[in-house]
Protein backbone atom coordinates (compact mmCIF):
# COMPACT_ATOMS: atom_id res chain seq x y z
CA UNK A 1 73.94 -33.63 76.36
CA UNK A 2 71.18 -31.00 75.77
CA UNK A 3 68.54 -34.01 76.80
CA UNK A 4 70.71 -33.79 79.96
CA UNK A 5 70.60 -29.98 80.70
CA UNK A 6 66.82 -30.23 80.06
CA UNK A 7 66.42 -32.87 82.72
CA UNK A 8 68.73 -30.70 85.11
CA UNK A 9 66.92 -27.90 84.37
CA UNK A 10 63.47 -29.43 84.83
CA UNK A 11 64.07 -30.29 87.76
CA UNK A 12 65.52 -27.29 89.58
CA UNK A 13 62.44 -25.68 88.30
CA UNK A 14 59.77 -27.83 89.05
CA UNK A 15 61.53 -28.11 92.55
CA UNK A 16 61.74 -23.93 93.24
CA UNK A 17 58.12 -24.37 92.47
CA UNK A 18 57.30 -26.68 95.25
CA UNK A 19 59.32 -24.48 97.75
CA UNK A 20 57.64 -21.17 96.56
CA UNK A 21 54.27 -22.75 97.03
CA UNK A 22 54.80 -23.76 100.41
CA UNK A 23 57.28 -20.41 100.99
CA UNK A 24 55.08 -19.57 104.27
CA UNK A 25 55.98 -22.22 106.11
CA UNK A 26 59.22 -21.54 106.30
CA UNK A 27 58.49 -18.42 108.75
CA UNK A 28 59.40 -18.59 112.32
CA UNK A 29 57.33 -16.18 113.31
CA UNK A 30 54.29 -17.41 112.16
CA UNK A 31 54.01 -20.38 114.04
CA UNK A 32 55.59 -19.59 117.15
CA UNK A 33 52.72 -18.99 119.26
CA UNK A 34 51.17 -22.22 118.35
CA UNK A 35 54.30 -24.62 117.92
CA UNK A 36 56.86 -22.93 120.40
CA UNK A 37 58.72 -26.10 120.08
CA UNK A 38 59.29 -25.67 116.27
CA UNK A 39 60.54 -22.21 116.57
CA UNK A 40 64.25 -23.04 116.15
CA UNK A 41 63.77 -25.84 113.46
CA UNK A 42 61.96 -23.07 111.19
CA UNK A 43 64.41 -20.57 111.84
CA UNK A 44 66.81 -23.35 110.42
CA UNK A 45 64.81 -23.91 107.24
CA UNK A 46 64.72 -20.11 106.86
CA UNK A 47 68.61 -20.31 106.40
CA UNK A 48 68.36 -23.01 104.54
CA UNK A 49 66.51 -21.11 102.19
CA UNK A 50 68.03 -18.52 102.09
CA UNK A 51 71.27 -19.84 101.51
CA UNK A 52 69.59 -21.34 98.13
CA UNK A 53 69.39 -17.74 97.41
CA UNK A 54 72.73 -16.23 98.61
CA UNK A 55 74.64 -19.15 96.19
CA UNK A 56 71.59 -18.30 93.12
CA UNK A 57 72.48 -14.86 93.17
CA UNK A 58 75.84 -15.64 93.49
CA UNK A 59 75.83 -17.22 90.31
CA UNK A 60 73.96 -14.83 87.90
CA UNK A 61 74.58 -11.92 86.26
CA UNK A 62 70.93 -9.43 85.69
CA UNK A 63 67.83 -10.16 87.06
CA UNK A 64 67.40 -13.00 89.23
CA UNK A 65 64.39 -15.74 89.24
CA UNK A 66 61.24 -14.29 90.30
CA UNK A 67 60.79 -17.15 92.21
CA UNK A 68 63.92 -16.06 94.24
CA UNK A 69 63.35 -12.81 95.03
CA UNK A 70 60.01 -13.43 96.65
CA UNK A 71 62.00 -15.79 99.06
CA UNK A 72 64.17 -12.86 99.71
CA UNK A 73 61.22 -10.36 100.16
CA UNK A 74 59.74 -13.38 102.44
CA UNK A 75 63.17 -13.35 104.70
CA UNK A 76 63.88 -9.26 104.53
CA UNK A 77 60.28 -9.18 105.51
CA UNK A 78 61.11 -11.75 108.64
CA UNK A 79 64.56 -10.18 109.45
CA UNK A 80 62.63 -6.39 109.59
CA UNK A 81 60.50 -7.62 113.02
CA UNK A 82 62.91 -6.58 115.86
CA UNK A 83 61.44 -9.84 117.64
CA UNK A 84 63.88 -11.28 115.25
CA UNK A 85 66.62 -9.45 115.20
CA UNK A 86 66.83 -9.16 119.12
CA UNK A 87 67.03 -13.19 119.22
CA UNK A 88 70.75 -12.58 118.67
CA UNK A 89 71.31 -10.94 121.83
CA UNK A 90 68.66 -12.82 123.56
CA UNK A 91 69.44 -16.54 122.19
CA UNK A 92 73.27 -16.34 121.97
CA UNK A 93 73.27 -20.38 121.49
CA UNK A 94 71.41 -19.61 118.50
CA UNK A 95 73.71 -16.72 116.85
CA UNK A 96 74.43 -18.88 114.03
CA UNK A 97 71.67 -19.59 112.37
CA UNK A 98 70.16 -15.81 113.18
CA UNK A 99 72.86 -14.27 111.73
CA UNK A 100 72.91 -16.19 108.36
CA UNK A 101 69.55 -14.63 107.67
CA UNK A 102 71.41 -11.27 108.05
CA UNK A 103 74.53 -12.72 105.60
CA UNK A 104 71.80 -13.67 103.35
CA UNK A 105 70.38 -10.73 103.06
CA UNK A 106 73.71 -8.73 103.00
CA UNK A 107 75.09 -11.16 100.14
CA UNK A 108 71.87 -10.30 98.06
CA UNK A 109 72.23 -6.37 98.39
CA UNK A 110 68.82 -6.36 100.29
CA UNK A 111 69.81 -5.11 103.90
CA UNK A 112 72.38 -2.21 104.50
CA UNK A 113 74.83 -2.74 107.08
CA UNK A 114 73.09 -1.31 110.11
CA UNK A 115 73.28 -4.50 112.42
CA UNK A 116 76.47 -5.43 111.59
CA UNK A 117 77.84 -3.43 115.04
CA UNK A 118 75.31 -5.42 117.12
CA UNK A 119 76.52 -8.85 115.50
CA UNK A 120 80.11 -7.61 116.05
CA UNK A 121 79.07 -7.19 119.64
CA UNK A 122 78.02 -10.29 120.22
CA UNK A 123 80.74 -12.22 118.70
CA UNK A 124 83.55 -9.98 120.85
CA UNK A 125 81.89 -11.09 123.64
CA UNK A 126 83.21 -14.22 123.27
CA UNK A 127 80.35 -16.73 123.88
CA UNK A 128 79.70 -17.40 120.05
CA UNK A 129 83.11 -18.45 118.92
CA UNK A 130 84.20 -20.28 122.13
CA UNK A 131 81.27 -22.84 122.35
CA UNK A 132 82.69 -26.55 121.85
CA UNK A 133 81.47 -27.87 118.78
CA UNK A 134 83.00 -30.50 115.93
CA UNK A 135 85.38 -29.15 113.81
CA UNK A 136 83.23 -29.89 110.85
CA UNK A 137 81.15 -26.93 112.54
CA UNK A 138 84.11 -24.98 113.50
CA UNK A 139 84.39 -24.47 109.64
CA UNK A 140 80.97 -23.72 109.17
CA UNK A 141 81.43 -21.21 111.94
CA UNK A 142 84.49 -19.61 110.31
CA UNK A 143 82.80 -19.72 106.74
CA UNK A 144 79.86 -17.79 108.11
CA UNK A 145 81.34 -14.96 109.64
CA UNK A 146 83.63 -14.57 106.87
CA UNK A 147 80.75 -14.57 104.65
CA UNK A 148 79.60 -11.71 106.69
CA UNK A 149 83.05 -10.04 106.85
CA UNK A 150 83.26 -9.80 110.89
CA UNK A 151 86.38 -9.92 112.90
CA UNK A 152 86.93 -12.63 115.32
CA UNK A 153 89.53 -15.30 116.73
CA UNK A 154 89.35 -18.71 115.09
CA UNK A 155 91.70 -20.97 114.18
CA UNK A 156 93.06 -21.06 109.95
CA UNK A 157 91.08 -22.88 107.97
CA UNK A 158 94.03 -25.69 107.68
CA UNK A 159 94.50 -26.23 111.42
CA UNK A 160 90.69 -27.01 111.94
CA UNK A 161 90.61 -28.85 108.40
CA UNK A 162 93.52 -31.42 109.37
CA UNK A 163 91.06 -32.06 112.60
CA UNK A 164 87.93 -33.04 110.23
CA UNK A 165 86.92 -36.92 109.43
CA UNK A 166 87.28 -36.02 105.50
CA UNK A 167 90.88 -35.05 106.15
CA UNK A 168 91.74 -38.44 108.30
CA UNK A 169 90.65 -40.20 105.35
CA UNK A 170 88.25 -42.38 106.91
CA UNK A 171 87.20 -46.67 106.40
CA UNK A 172 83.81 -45.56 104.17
CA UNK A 173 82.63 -49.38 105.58
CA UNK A 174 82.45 -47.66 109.12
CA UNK A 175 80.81 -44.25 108.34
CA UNK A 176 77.18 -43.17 109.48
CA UNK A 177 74.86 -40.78 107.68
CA UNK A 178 76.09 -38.35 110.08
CA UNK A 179 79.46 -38.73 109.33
CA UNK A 180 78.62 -38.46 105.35
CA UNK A 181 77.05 -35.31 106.05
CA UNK A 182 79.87 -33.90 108.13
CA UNK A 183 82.19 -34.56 105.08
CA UNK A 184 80.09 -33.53 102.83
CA UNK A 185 79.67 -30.00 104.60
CA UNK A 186 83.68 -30.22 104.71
CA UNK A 187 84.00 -29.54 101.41
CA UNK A 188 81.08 -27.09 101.01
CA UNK A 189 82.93 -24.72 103.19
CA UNK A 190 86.52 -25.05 102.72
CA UNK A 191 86.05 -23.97 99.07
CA UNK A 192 83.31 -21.50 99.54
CA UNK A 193 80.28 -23.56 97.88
CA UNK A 194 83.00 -23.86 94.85
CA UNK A 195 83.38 -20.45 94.59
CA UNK A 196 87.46 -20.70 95.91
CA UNK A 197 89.57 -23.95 95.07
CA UNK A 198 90.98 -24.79 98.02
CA UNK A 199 94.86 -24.87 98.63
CA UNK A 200 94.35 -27.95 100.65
CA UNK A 201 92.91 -29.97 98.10
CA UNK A 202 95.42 -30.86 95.98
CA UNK A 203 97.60 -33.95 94.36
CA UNK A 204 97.13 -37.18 96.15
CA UNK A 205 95.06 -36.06 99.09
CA UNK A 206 92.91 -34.19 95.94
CA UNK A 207 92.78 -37.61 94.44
CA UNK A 208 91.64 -39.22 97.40
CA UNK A 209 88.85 -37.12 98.28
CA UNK A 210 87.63 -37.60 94.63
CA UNK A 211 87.54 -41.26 95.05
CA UNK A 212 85.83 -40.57 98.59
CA UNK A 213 82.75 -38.66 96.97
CA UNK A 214 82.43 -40.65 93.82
CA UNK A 215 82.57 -44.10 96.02
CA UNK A 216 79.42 -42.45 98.50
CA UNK A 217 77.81 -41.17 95.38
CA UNK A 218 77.32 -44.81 94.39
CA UNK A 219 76.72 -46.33 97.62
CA UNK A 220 73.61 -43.80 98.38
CA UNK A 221 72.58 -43.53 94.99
CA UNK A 222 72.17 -47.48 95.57
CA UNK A 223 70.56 -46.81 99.08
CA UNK A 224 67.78 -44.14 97.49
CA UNK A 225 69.44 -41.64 99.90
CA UNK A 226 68.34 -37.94 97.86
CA UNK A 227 69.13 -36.16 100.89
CA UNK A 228 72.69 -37.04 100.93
CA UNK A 229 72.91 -37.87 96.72
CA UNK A 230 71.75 -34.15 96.24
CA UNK A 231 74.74 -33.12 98.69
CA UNK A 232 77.59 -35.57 97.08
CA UNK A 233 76.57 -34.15 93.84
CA UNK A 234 76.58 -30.63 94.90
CA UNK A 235 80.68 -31.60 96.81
CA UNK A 236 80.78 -32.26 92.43
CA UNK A 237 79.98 -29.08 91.91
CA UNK A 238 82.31 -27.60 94.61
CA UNK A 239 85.47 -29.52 93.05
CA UNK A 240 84.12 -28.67 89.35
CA UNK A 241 84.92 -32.02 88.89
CA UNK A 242 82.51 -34.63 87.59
CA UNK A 243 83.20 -38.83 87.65
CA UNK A 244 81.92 -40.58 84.61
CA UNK A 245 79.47 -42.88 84.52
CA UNK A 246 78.24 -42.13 88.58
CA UNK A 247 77.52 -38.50 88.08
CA UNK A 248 75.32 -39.24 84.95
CA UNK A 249 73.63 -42.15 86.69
CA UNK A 250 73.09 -39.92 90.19
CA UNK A 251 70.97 -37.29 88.11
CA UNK A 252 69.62 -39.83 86.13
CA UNK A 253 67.46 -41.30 89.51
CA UNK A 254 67.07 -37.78 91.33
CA UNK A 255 65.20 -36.35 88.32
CA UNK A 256 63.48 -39.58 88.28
CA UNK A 257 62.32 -40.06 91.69
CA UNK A 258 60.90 -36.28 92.06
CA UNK A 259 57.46 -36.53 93.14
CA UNK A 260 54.70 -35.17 90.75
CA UNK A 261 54.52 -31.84 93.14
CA UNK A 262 58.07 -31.50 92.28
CA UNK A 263 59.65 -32.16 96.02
CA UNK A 264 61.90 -34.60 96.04
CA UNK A 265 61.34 -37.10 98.63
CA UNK A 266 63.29 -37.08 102.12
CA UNK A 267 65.41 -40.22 103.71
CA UNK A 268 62.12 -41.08 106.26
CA UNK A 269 59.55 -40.00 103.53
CA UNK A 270 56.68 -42.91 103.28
CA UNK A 271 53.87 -42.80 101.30
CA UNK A 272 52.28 -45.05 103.85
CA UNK A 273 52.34 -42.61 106.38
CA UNK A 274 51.07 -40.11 104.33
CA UNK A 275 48.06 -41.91 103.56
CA UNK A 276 47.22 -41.82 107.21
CA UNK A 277 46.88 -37.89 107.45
CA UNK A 278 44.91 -35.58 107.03
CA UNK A 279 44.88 -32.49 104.41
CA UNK A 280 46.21 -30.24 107.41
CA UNK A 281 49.05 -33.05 108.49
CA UNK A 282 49.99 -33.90 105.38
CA UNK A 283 50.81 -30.59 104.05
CA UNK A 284 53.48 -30.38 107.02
CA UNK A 285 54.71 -33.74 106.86
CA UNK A 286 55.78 -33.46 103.54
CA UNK A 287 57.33 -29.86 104.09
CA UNK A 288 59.10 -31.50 107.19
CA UNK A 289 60.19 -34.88 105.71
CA UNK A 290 61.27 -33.28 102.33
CA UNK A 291 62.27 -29.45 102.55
CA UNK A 292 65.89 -29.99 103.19
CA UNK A 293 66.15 -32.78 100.19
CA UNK A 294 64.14 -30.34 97.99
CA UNK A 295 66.36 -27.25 98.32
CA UNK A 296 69.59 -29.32 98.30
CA UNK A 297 68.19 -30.70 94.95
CA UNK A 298 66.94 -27.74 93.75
CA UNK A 299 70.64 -25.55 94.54
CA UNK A 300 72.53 -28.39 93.42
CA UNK A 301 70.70 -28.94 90.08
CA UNK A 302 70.50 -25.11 89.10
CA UNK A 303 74.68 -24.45 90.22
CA UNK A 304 75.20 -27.81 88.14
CA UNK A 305 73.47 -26.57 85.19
CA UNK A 306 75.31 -23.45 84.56
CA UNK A 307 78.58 -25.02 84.87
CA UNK A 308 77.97 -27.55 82.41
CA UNK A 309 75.89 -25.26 80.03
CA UNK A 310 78.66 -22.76 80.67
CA UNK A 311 81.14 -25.75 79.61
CA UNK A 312 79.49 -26.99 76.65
CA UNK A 313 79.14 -23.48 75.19
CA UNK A 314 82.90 -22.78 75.15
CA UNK A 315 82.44 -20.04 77.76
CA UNK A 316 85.48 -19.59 80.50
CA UNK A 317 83.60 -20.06 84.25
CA UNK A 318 82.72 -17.75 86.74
């Protein structure tokens, strides 16, 4: 078991590593003039990160990683530029991910409250919340703002989960990537990134879902998938609930197939074509092909770890 938490641990750190080494290209604003194009997909990864550090901080007691609070000084320094902050009134289709840098940053204690009016603004206007969208996303939408404690008309969490493919209980032989990811995400918001069981998931339909996540944990874990193995695994986390023999066998291959610079590698990662770039190219291929498996990995191996540590050292959780 300690062998176990060791190779948990190792990885989550070698992978926070990789990120904070390659922290400045996650900003928006740096590359905007040059790569207009990539503006959007950066301000993306810049949630992405920072929702590693919203659930991290979440999750300790004290001081946090130093590791993670340069992130957050990297995103309170991005969020500061009024550029930034007037995107939300400028780029409405965009409110989303904008305004999980300011959740971020509110869930960490960094930012007061002094653009929560504007935000508010923006979502009584209507535009933000009446957008058609899956209702996979219509969860994420709700989880956000709740996250951010804003008022707004939504439907409960039940009548949009009932709507979800997770909740149909779908044929797994007929199910895309996509639709992997959509139930994965399912689960990551109805209970809160496992912070809240959730009063839907319970007896049979409970069971089922189990037997859902531990059948795609061995079916990608078979396909090399560490995009969507990091996510299964981290749906684990959100249940507190680990299968035998799968869940051992999942971290087993992700802490063996992290690369040497501790990313772990993306689903259309090839060596091949990295041996066909330059320095320059390089460096952003493999922050573009394998920053979204990385901090998956990385969030999913550090929650994971003080669970189980938290477990095996008698201790009650949370």
């Amino acid at each position: 078991m300690a062998e176990q938490f060791d190779k948990i641990y190792h990885c989550y750190d070698h992978a926070l590593n990789w990120l904070e080494e390659r922290k400045e290209l996650f900003n928006p604003l740096a590359y905007e003039s040059d790569h207009a194009s990539s503006d959007i997909y950066l301000t993306k990864a810049l949630g992405e990160l920072g929702l590693l550090c919203m659930l991290y901080c979440r999750s300790v007691d004290g001081e946090i990683d130093p590791r993670i609070a340069r992130f957050l000084d990297l995103i309170s320094s991005i969020w500061e530029q009024a550029d930034y902050q007037e995107r939300i009134m400028r780029r409405p289709e965009y409110f989303q991910i904008y305004t999980m840098v300011y959740i971020v940053l509110r869930q960490c204690n960094i930012i007061p409250e002094t653009n929560k009016p504007l935000i508010q603004r923006v979502i009584d206007q209507g535009y933000v919340i009446a957008t058609e969208t899956t209702p996979m996303r219509m969860l994420d939408r709700r989880h956000m703002l709740d996250c951010g404690k804003f008022t707004y008309s939504l439907p409960a969490y039940e009548d949009i989960y009932h709507q979800t493919l997770l909740a149909r209980s779908p044929e797994l032989a007929y199910l895309t990537d996509n639709d992997v990811y959509a139930i994965t995400h399912t689960l990551f918001y109805l209970t809160d990134f496992g912070r809240t069981p959730s009063p839907l998931l319970h007896g049979e339909h409970l069971a089922k879902v189990q037997w859902i996540i531990e059948t795609l944990l061995g079916l990608y874990v078979r396909r090399k998938n560490w995009d969507l193995v990091g996510e299964l695994l981290l749906d684990c986390y959100c249940l507190h609930w680990y299968p035998e023999v799968i869940f051992d066998l999942a971290w087993e291959t992700i802490t063996q197939c992290q690369l040497p610079d501790g990313s772990i590698p993306g689903p259309r990662y090839s060596q091949e074509q990295l041996a066909t770039l330059d320095d320059t190219a390089s460096l952003h291929y493999c922050f573009e092909e394998n920053y979204h498996t990385t901090i998956v990995n990385a969030l999913t191996c550090f929650l994971t770890y003080q669970e189980l540590k938290t477990s095996a050292n008698g201790k009650p959780k949370g």
